[in-house]
PDB file of N, CA and C in Angstrom:
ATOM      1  N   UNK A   1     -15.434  -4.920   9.126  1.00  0.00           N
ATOM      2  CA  UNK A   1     -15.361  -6.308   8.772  1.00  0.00           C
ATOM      3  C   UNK A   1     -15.148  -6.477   7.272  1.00  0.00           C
ATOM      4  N   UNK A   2     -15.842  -5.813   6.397  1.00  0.00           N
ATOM      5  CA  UNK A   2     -15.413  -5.865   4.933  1.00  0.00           C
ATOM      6  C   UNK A   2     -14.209  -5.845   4.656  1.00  0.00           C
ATOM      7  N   UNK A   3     -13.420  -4.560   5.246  1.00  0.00           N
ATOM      8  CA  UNK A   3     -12.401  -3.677   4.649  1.00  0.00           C
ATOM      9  C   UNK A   3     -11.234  -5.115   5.504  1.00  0.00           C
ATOM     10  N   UNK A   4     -11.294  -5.814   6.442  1.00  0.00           N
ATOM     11  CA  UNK A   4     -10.631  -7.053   6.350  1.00  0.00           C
ATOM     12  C   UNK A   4     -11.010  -7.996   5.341  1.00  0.00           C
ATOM     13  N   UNK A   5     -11.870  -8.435   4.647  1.00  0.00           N
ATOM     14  CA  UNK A   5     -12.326  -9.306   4.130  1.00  0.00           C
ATOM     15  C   UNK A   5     -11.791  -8.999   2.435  1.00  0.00           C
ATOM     16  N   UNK A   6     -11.842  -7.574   2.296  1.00  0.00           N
ATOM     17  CA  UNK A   6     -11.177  -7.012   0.863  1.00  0.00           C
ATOM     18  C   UNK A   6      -9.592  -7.106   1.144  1.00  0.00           C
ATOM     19  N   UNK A   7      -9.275  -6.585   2.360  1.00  0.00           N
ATOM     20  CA  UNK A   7      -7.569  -7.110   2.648  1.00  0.00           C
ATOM     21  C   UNK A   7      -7.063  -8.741   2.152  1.00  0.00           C
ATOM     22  N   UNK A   8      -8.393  -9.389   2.942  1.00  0.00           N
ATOM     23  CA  UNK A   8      -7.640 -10.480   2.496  1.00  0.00           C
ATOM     24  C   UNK A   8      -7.778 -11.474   1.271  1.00  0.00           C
ATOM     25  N   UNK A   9      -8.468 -10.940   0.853  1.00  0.00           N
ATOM     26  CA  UNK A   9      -8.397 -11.011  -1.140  1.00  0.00           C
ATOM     27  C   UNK A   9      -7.525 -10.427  -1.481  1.00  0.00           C
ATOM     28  N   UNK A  10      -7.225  -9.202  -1.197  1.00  0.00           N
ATOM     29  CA  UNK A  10      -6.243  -8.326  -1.899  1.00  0.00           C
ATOM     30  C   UNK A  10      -4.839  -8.631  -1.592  1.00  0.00           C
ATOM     31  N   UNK A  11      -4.585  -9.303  -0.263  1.00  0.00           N
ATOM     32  CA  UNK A  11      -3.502 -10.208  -0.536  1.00  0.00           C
ATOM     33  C   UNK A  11      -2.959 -11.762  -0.926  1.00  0.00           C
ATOM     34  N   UNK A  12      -3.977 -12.106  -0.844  1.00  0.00           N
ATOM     35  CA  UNK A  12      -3.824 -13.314  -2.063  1.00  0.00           C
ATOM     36  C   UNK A  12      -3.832 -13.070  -3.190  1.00  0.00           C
ATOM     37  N   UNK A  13      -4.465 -12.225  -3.654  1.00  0.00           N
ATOM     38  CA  UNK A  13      -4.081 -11.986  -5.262  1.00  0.00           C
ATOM     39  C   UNK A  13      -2.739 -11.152  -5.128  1.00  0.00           C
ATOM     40  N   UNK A  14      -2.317 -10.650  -4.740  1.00  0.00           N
ATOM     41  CA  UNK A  14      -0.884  -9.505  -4.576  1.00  0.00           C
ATOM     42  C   UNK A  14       0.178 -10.427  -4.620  1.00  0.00           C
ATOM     43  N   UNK A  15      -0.151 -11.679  -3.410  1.00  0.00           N
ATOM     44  CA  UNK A  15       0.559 -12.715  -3.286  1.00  0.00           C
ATOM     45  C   UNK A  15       1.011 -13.425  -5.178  1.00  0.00           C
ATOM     46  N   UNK A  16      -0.217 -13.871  -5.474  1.00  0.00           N
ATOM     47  CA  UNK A  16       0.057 -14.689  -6.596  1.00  0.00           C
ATOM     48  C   UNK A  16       0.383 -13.720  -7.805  1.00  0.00           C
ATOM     49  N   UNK A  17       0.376 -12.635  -7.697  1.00  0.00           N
ATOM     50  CA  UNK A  17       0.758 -11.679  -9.120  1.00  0.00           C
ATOM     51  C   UNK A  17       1.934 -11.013  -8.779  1.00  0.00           C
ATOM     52  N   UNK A  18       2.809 -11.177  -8.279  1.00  0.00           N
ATOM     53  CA  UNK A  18       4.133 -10.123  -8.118  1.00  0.00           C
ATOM     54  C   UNK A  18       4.900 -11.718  -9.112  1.00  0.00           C
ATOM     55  N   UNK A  19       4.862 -12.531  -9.051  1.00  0.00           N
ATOM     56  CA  UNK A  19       5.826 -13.228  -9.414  1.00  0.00           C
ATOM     57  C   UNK A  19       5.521 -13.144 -11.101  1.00  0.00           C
ATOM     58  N   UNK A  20       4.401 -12.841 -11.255  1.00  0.00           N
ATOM     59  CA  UNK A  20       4.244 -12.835 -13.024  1.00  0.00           C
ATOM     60  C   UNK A  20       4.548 -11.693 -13.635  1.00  0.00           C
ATOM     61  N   UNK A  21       4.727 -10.600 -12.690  1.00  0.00           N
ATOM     62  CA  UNK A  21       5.301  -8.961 -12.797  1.00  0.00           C
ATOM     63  C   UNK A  21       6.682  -8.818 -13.174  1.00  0.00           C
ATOM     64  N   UNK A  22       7.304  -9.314 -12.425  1.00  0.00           N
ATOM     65  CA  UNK A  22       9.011  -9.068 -12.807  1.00  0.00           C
ATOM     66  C   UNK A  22       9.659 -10.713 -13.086  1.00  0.00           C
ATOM     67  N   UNK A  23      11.317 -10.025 -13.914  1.00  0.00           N
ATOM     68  CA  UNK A  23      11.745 -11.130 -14.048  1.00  0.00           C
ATOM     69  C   UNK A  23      11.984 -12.219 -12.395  1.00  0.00           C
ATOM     70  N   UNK A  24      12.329 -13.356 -12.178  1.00  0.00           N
ATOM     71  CA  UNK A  24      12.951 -14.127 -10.897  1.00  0.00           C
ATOM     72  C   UNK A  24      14.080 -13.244 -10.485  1.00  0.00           C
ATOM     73  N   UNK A  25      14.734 -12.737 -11.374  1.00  0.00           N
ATOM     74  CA  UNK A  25      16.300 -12.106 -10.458  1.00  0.00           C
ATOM     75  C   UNK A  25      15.650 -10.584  -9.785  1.00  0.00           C
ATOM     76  N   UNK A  26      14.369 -10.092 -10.036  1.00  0.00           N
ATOM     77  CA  UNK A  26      14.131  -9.160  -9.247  1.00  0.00           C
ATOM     78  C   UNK A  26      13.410  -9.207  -7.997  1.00  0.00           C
ATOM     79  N   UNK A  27      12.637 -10.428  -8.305  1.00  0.00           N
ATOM     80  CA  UNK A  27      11.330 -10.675  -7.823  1.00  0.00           C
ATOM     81  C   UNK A  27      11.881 -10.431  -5.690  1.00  0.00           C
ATOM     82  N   UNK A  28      12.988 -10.899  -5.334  1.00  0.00           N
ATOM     83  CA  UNK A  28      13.528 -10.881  -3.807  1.00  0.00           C
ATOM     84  C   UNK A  28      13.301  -9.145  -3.420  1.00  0.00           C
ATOM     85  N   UNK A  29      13.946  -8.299  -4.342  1.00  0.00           N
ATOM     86  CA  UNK A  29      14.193  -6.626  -4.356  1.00  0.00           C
ATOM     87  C   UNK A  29      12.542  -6.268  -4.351  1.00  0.00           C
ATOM     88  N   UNK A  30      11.757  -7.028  -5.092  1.00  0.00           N
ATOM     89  CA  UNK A  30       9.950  -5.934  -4.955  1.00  0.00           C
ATOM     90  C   UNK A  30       9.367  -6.517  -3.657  1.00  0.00           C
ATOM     91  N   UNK A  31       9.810  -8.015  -3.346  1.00  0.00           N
ATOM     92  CA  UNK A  31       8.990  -8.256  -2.456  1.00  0.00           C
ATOM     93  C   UNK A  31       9.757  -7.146  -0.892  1.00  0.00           C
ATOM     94  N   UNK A  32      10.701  -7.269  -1.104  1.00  0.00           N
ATOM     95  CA  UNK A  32      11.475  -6.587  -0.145  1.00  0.00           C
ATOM     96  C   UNK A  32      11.064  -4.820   0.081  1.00  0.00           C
ATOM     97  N   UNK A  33      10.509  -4.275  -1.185  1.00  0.00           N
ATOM     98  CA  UNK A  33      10.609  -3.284  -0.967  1.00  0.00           C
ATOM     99  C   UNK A  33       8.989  -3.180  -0.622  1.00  0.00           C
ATOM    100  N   UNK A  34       8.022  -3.873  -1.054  1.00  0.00           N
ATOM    101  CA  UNK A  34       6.581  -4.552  -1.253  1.00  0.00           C
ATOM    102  C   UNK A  34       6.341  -4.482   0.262  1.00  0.00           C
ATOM    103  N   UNK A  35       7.448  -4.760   1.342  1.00  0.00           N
ATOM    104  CA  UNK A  35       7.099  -5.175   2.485  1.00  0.00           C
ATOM    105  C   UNK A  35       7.728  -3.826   3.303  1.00  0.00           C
ATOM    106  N   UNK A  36       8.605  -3.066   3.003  1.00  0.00           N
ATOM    107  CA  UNK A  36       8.931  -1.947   3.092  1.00  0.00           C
ATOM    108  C   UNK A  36       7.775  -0.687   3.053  1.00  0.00           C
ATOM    109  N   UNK A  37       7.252  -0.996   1.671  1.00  0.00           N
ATOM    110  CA  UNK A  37       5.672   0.529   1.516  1.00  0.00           C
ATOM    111  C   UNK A  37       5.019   0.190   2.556  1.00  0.00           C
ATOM    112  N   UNK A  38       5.030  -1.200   2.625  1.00  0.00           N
ATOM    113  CA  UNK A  38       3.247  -1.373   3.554  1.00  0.00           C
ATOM    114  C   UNK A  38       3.664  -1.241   5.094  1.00  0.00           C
ATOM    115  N   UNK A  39       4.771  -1.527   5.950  1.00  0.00           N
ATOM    116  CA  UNK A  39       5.200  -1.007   6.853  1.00  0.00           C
ATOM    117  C   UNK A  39       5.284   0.285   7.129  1.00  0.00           C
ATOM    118  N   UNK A  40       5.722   1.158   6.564  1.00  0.00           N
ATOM    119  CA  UNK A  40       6.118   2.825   6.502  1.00  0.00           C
ATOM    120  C   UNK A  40       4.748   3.142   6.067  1.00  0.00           C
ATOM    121  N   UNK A  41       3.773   2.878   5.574  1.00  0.00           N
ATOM    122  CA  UNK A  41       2.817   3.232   5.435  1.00  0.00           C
ATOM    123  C   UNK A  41       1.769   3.028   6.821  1.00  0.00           C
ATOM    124  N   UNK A  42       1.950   2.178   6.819  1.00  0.00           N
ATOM    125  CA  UNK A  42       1.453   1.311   8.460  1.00  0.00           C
ATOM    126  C   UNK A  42       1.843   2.565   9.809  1.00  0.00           C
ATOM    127  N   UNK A  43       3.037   2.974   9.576  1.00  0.00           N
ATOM    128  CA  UNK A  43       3.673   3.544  10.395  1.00  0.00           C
ATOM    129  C   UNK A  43       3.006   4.978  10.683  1.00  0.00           C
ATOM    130  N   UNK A  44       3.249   5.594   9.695  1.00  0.00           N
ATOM    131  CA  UNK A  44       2.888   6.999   8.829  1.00  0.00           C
ATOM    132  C   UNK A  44       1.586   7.546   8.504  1.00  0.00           C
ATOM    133  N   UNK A  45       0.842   6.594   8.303  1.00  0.00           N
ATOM    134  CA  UNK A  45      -0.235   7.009   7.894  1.00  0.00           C
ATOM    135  C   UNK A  45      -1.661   7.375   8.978  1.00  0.00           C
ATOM    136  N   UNK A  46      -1.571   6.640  10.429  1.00  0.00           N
ATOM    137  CA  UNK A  46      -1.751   6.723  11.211  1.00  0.00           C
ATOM    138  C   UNK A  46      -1.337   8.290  11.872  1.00  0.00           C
ATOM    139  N   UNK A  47      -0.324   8.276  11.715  1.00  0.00           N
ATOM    140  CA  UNK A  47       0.434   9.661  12.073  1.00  0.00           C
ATOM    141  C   UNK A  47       0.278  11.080  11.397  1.00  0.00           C
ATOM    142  N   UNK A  48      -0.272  10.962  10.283  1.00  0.00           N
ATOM    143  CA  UNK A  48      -0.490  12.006   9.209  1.00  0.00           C
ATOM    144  C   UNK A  48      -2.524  11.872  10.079  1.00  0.00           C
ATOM    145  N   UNK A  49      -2.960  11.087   9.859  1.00  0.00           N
ATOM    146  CA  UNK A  49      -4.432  10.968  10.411  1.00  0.00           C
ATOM    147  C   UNK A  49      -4.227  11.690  11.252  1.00  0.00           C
ATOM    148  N   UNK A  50      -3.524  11.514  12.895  1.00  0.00           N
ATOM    149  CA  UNK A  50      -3.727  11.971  13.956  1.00  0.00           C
ATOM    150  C   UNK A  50      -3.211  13.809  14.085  1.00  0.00           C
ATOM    151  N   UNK A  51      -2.505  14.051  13.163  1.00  0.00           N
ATOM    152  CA  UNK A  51      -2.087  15.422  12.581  1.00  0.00           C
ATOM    153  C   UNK A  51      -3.641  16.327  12.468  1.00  0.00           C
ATOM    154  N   UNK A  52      -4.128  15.831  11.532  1.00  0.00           N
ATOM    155  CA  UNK A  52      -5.346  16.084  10.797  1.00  0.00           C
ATOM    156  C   UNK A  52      -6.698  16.140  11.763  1.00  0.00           C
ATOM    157  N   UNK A  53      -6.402  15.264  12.646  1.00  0.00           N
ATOM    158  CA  UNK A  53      -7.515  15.706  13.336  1.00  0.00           C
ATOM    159  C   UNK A  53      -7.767  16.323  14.695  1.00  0.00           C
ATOM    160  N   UNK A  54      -6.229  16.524  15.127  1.00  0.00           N
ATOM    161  CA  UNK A  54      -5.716  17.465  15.935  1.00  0.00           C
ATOM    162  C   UNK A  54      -6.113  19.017  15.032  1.00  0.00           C
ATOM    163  N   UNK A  55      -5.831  19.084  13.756  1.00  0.00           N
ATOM    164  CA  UNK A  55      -5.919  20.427  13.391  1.00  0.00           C
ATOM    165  C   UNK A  55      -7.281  20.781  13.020  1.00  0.00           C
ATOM    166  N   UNK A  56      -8.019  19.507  12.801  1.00  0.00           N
ATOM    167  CA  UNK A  56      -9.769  19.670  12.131  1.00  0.00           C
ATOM    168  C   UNK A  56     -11.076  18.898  13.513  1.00  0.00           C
ATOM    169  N   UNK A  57     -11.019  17.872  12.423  1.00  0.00           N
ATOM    170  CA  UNK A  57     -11.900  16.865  13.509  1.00  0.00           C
ATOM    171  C   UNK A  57     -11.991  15.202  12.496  1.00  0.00           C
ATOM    172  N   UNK A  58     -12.543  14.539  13.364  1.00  0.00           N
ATOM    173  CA  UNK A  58     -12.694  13.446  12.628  1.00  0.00           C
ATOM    174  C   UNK A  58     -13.525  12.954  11.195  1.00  0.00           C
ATOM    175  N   UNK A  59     -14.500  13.949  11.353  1.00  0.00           N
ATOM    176  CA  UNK A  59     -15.252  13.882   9.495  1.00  0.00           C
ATOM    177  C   UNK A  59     -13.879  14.389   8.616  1.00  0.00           C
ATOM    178  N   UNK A  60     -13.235  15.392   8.830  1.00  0.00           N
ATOM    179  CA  UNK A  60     -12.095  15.546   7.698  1.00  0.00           C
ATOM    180  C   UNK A  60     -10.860  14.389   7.726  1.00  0.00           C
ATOM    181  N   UNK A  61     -10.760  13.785   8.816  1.00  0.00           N
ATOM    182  CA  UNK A  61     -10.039  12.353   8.468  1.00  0.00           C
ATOM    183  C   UNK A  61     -10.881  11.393   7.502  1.00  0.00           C
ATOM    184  N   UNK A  62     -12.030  11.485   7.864  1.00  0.00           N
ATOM    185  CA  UNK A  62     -12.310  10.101   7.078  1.00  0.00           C
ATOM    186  C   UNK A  62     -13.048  11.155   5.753  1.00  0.00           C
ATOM    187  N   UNK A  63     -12.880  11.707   5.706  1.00  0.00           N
ATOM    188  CA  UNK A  63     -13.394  12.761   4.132  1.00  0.00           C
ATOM    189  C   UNK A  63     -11.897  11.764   3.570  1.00  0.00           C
ATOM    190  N   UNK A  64     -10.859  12.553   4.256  1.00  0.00           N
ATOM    191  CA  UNK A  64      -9.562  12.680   3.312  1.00  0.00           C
ATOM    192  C   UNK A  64      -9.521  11.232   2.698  1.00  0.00           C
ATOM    193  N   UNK A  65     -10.136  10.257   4.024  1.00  0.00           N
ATOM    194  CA  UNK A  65      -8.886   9.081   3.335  1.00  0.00           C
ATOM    195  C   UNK A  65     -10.091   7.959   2.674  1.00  0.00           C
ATOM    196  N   UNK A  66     -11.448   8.704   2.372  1.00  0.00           N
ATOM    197  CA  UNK A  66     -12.463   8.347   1.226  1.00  0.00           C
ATOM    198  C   UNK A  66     -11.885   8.893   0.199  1.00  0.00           C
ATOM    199  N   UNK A  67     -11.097   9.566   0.185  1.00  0.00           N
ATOM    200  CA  UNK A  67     -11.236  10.268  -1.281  1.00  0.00           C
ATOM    201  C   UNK A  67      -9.738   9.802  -1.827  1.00  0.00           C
ATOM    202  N   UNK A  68      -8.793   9.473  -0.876  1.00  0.00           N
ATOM    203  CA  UNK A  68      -7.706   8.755  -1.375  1.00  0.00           C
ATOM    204  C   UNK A  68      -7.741   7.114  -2.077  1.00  0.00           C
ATOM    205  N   UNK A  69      -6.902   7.127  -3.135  1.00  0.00           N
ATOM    206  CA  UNK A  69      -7.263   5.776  -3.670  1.00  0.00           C
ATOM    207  C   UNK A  69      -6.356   4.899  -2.844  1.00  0.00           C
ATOM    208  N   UNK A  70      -6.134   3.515  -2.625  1.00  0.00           N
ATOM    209  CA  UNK A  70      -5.151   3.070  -1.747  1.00  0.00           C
ATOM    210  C   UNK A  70      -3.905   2.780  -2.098  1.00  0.00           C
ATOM    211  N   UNK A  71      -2.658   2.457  -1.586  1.00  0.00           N
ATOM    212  CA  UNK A  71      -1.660   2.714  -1.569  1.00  0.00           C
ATOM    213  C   UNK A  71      -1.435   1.434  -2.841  1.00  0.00           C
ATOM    214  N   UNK A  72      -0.730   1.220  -3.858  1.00  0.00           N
ATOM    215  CA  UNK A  72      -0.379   0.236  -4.803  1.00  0.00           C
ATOM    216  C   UNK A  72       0.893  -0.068  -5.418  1.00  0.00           C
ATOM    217  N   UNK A  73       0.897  -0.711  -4.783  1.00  0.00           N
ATOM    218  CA  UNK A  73       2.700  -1.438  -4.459  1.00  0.00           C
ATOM    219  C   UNK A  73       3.064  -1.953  -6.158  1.00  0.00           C
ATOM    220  N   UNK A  74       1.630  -2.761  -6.737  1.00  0.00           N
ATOM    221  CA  UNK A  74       2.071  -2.605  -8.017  1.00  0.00           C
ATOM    222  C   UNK A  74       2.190  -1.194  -8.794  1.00  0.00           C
ATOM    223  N   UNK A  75       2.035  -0.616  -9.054  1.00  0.00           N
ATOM    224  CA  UNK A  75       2.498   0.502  -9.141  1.00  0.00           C
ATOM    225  C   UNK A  75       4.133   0.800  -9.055  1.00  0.00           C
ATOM    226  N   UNK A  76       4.802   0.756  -7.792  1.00  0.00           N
ATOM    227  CA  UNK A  76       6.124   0.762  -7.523  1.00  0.00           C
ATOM    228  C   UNK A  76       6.807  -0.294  -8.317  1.00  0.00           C
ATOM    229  N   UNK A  77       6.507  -1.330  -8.034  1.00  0.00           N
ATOM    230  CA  UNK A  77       7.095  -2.560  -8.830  1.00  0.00           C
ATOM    231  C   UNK A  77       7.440  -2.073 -10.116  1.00  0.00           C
ATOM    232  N   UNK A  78       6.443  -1.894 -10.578  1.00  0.00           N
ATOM    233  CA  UNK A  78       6.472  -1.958 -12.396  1.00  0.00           C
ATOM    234  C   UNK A  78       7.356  -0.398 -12.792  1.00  0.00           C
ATOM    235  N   UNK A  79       7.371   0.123 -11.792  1.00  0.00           N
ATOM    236  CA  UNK A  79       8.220   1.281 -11.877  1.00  0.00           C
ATOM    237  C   UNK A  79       9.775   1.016 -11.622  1.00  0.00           C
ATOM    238  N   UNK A  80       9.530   0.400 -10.877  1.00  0.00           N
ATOM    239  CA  UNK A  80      11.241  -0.192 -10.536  1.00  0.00           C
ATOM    240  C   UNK A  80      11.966  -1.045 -11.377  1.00  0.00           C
ATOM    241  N   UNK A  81      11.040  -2.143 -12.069  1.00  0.00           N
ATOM    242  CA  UNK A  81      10.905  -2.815 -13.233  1.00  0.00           C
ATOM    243  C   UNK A  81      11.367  -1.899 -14.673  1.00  0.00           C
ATOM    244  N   UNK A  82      10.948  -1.032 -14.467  1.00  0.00           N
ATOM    245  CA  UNK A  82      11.394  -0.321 -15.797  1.00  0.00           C
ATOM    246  C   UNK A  82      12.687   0.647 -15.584  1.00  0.00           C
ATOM    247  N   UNK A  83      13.013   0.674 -14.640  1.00  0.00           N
ATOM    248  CA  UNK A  83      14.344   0.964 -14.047  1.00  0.00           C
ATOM    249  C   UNK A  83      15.940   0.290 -14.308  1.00  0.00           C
ATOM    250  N   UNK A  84      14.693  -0.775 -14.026  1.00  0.00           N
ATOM    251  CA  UNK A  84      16.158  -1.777 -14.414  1.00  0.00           C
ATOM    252  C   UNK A  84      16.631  -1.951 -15.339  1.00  0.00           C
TER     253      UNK A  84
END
């Protein structure tokens, strides 16, 4: 119940800060790609889990993905941003 409740803070603020991140002529390309990570991640990440605990057990799934920080799209942005 938290880890929804931090989701959905974390996308209202995601929401209101991509537009103060890049110029307007990029802003269509991050959200696009913004919606791209979190899909393929969605996809994938599930799939890398079920790998992992086919080869271990379930304490080393949730070891691994305590110790991972979460995925940060700002991050990409501001990388792509400096690309341009």
């Amino acid at each position: 119940m938290l880890q929804y409740l931090g989701a959905a803070i974390n996308g209202a603020a995601w929401q209101a800060i991509v537009p103060e991140l890049l110029p307007r002529s990029q802003l269509m390309a991050a959200i696009a790609l913004n919606s791209a990570e979190f899909n393929i991640a969605r996809a994938v990440g599930p799939a890398i889990a079920g790998f992992i605990l086919v080869a271990a057990n379930a304490g080393v799934v949730f070891l691994i993905d305590a110790q991972l920080p979460s995925t940060s799209g700002t991050q990409t942005i501001v990388a792509i941003s400096d690309l341009v």
